[in-house]
Protein backbone atom coordinates (compact mmCIF):
# COMPACT_ATOMS: atom_id res chain seq x y z
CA UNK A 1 84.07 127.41 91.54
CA UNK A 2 85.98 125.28 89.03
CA UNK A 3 87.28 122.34 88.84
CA UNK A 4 90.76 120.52 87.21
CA UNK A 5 90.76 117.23 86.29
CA UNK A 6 94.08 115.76 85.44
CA UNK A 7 94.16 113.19 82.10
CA UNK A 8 95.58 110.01 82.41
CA UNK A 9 96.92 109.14 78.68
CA UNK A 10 99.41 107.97 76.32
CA UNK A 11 100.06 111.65 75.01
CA UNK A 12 98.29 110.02 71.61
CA UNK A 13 94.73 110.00 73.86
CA UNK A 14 93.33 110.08 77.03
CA UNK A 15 92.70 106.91 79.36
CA UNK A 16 88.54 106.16 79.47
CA UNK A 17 89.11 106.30 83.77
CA UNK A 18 89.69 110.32 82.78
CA UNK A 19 86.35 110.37 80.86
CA UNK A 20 84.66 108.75 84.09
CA UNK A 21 86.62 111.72 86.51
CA UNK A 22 85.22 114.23 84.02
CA UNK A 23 81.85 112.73 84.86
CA UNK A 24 82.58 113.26 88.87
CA UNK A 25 84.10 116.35 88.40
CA UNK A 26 80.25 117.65 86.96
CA UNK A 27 78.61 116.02 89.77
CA UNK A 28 80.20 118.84 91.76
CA UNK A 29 79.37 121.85 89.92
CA UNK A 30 81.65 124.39 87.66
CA UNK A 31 83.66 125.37 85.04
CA UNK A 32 85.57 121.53 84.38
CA UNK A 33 89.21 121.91 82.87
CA UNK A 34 91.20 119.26 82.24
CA UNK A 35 95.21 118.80 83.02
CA UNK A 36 97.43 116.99 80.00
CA UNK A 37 101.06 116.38 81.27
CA UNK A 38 103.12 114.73 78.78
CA UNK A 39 105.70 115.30 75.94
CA UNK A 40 104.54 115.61 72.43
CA UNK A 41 101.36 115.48 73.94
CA UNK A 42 99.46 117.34 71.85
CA UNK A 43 97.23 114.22 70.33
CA UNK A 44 95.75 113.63 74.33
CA UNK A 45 95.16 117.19 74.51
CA UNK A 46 92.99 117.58 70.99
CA UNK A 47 91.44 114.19 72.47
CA UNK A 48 90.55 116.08 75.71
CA UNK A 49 89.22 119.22 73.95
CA UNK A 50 86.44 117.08 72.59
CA UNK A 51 84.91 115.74 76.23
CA UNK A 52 81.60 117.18 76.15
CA UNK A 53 81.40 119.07 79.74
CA UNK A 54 85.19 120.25 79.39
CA UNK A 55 85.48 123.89 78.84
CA UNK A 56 89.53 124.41 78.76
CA UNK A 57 92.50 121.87 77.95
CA UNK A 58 95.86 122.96 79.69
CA UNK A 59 98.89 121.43 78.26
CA UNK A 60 101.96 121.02 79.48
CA UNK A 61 104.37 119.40 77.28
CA UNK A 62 107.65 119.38 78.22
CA UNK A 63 110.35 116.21 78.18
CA UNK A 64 110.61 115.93 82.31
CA UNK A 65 106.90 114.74 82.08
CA UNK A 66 107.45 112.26 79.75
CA UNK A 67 107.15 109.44 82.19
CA UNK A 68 104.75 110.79 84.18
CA UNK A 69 106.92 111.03 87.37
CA UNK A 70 105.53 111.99 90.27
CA UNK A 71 108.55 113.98 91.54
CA UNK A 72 107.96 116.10 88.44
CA UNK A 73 104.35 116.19 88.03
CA UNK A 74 103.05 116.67 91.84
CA UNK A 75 104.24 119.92 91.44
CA UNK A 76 103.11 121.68 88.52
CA UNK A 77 99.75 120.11 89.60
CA UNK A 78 100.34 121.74 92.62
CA UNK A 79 101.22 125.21 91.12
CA UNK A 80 97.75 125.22 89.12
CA UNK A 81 95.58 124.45 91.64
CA UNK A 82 95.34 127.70 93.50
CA UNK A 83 93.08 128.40 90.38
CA UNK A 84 90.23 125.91 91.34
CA UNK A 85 88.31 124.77 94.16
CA UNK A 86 89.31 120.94 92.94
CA UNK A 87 91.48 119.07 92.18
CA UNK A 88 90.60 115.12 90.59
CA UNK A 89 92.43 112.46 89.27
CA UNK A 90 91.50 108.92 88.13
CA UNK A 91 92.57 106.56 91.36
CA UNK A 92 94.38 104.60 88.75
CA UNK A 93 98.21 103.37 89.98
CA UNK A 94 99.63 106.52 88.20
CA UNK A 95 97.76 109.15 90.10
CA UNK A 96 97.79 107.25 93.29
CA UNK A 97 101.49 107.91 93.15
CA UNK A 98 101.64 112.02 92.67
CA UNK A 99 98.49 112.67 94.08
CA UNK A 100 99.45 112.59 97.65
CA UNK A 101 102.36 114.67 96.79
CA UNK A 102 99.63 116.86 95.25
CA UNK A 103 98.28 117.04 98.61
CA UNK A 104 101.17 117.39 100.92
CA UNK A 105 102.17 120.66 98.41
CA UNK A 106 98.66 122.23 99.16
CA UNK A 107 98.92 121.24 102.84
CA UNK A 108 95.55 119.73 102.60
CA UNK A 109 93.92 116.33 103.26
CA UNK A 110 93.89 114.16 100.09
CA UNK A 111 90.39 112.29 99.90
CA UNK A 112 90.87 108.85 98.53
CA UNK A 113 88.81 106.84 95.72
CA UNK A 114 84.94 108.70 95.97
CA UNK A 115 82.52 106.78 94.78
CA UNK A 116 79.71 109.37 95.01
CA UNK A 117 79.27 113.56 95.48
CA UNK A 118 77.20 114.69 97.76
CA UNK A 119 77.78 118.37 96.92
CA UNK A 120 80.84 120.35 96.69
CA UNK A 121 82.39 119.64 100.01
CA UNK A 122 80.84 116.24 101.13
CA UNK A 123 81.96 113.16 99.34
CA UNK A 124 81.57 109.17 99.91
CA UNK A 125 84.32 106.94 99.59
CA UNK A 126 84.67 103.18 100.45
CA UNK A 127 87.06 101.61 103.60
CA UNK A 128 87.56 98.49 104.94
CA UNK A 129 87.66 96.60 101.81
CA UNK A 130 84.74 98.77 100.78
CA UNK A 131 82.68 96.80 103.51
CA UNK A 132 82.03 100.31 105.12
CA UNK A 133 80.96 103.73 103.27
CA UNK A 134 82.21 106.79 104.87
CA UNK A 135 80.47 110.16 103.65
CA UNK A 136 83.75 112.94 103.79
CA UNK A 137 83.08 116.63 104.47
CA UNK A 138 86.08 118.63 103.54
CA UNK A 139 86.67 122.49 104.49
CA UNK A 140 89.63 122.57 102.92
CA UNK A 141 90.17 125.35 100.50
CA UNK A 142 91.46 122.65 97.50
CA UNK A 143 89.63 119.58 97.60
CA UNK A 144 92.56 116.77 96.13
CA UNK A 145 90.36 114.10 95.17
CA UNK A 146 90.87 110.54 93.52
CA UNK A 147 87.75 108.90 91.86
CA UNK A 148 86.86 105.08 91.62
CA UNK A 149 86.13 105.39 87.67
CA UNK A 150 83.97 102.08 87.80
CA UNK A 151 81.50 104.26 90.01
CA UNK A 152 80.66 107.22 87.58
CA UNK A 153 79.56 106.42 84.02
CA UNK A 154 82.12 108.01 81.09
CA UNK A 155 81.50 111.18 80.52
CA UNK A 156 80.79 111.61 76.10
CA UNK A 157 84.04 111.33 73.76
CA UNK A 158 82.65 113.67 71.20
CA UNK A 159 80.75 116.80 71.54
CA UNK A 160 83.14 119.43 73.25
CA UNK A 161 84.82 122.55 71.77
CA UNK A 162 87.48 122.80 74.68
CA UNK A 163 90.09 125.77 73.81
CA UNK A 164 93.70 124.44 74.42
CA UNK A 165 96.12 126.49 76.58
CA UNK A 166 99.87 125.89 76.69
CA UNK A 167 101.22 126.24 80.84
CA UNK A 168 104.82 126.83 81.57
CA UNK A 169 106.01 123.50 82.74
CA UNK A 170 107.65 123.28 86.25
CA UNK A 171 111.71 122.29 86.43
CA UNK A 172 112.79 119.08 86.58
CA UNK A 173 112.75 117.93 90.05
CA UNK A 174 115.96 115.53 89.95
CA UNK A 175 114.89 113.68 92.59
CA UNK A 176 114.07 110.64 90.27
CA UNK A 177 114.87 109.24 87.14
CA UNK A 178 113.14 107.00 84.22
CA UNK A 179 114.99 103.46 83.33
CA UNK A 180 113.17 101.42 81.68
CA UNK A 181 109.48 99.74 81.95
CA UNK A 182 108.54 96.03 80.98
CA UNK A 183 104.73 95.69 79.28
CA UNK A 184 102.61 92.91 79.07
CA UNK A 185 101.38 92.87 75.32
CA UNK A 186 97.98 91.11 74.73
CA UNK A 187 95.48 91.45 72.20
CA UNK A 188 92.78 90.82 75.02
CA UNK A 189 90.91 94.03 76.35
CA UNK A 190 92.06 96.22 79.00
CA UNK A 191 91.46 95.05 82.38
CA UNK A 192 89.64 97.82 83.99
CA UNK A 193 88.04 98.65 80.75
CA UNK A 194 86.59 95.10 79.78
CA UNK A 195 82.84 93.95 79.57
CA UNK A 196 84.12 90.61 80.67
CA UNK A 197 86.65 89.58 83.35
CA UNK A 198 87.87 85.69 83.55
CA UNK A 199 89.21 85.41 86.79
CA UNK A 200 91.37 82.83 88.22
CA UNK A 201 92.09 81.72 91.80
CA UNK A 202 95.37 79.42 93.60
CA UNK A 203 93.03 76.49 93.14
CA UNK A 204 94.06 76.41 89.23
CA UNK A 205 97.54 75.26 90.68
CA UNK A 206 100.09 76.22 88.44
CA UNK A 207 101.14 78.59 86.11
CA UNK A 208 100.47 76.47 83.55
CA UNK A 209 96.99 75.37 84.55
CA UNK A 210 96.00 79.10 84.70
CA UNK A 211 96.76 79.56 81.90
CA UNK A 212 95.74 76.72 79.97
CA UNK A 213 92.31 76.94 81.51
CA UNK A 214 91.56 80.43 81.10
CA UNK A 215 92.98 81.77 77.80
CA UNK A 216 90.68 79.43 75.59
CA UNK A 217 87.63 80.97 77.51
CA UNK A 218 88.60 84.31 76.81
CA UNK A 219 89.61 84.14 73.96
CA UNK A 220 85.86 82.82 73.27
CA UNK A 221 84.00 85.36 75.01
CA UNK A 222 86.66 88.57 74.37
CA UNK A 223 87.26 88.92 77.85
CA UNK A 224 90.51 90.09 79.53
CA UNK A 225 92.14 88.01 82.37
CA UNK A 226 92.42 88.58 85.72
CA UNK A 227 93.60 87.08 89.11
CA UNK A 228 93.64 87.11 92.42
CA UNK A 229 96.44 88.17 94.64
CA UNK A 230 97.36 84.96 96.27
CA UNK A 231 97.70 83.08 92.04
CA UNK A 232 99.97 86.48 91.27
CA UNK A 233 101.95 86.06 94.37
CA UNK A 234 102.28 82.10 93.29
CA UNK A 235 103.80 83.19 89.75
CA UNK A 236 100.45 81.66 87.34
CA UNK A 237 100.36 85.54 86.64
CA UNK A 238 101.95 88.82 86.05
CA UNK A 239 101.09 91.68 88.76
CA UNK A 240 98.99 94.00 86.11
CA UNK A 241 96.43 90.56 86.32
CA UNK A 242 95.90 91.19 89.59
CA UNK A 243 92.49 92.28 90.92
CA UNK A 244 91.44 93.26 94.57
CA UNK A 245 91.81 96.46 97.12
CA UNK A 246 95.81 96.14 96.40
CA UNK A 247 95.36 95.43 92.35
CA UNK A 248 92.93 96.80 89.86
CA UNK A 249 88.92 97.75 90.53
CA UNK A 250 87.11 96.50 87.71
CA UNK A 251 83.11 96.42 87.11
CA UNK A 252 82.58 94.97 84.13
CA UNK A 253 79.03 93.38 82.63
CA UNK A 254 80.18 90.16 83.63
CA UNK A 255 82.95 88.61 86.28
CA UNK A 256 83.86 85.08 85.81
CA UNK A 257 85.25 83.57 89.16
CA UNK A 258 87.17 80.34 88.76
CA UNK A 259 88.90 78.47 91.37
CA UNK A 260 89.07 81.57 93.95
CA UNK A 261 87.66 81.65 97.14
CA UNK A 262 86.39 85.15 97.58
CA UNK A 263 88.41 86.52 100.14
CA UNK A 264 87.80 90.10 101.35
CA UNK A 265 90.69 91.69 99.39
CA UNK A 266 89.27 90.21 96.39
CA UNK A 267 86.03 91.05 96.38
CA UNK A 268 86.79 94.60 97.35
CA UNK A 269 87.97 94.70 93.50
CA UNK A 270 85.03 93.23 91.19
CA UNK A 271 82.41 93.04 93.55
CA UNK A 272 80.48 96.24 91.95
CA UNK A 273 80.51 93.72 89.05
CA UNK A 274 76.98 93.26 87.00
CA UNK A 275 76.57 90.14 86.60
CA UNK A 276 79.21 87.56 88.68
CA UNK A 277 79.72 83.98 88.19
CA UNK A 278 81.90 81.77 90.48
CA UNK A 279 82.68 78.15 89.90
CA UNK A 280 84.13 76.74 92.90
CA UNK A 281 83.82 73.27 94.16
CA UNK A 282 83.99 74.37 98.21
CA UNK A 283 79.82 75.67 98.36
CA UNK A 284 81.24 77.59 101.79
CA UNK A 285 83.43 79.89 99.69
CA UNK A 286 83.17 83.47 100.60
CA UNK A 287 81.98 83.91 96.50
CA UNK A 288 78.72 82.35 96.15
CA UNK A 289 77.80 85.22 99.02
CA UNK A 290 78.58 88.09 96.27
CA UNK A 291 77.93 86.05 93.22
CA UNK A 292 74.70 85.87 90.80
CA UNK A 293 75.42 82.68 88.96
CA UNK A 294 77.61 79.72 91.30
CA UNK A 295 78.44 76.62 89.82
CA UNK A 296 79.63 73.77 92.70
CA UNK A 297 82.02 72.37 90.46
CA UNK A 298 85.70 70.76 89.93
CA UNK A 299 86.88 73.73 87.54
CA UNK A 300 89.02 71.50 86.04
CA UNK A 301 85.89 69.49 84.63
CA UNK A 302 83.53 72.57 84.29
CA UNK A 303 86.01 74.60 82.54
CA UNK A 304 86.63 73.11 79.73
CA UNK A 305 83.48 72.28 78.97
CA UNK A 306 81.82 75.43 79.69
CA UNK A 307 84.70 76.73 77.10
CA UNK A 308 83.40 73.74 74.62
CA UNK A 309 79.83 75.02 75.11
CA UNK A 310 80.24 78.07 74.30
């Protein structure tokens, strides 16, 4: 039985969600390889050869995988994997797109975002907002697996000896095409990497308000910024802020709820969270239920002088 893991990365390294897949990928037993797709990738793949657990790097460095399309990915991923029992990838937004196509290749039934292994063939993944845990058992001959990263701890950074192996890339699909992409550039931490989340809500109003009142705060406490989906859908922020069961699953050491209410699609997105804190000043809100720390407060008055304290 092996398994192959395939890296998210920016062909300089790997993504820490792959380090947290690697970790998955031991809970189920096996020889663990890992899957770098890129071009000029060969920085990711030296990264990858150094994950303690991994025992082989396959690279595949070739221009049509430069963007990571699915079109042109799902398949080679599909070609390799009548070597191994598994197949994993991060359930980050760029495996959520191939891997299905991953699936549909291999004829088998994709199982979405695990959150624990039960052994080789039984899983246990999240639905309903993650109110309800449903343990899988697959009998399919590939298991094509995503994996919640914020529910396995990273696997080690340093302490492999991976060999590297070049793979003959698959042909360009031509079904799809790269144009252009448009990044949000911030000097705050990644959001699904963070150890502290400041999270606003559509009680902050505007755009500007959102802004105004959450920036200073993390900026003090080096946190990254999220929201929920209803302040992204009212323009105070861009679409990568957004976290809930259609945006980003963070867990971070601390979550910092201000102004939201705590709806169900939120809280399916921080609320594996360590500590949480919500300031809201409605004490019915759905977020004191999840939260450690609430604060019954006009956030407009307790911000800024929580930020001040601090």
């Amino acid at each position: 039985m092996s398994v192959l893991v395939i890296a998210e990365h920016d062909n300089a390294s790997i993504k820490k969600a792959t380090l947290n897949t690697v970790t998955a990928a031991g809970k189920i037993g096996g020889d663990i390889h890992i899957l770098v797709a890129g071009k000029d990738c060969d920085g990711a793949a030296q990264t990858a050869a150094k994950v303690a657990g991994v025992s082989k790097v396959l690279v595949a460095d070739a221009p049509q995988y430069n963007h990571e399309l699915a079109e042109n990915i799902a398949p080679l991923v599909a070609k390799l994997a009548a070597g191994y029992s598994h197949v994993l990838a991060p359930a980050t937004t760029m495996c959520k797109n191939f891997m299905p196509r991953v699936a549909a290749l291999l004829d088998v039934a994709q199982i979405s975002e695990i959150i624990a292994v039960e052994s080789a063939d039984t899983f246990v993944r999240p639905i309903y907002a993650g109110n309800v845990l449903v343990t899988a058992k697959s009998s399919d001959p590939i298991k094509v697996i995503t994996v919640r990263g914020t529910s396995f701890d990273a696997a080690p950074a340093e302490g492999g000896s991976a060999a590297v192996e070049a793979v003959d890339p698959t042909p360009e699909a031509g079904l799809s095409s790269y144009v252009s992409q448009e990044l949000t550039k911030s000097e705050r931490p990644e959001l699904t990497a963070a150890r502290i989340v400041v999270s606003g809500g559509r009680a902050l109003g505007s755009y500007e308000e959102f802004h105004k009142q959450l920036e200073p705060l993390a900026d003090k406490l080096g946190a990254a910024i999220g929201a929920t989906r209803a302040a992204v859908d009212a323009g105070y922020a861009p679409n990568d802020y957004q976290v809930g069961q259609t945006g980003k699953v963070v867990a971070p050491e601390l979550y910092i709820g201000i102004g939201l209410s705590g709806a169900i699609q939120h809280l399916a997105g921080m609320k594996d969270s360590k500590v949480i804190v919500a300031i809201n000043k409605d004490e019915e809100a759905p977020i004191f239920q999840v939260s450690d720390y609430g604060l019954v407060a006009d956030l407009f008055t307790a911000v800024p002088e929580l930020t001040k304290a601090i």
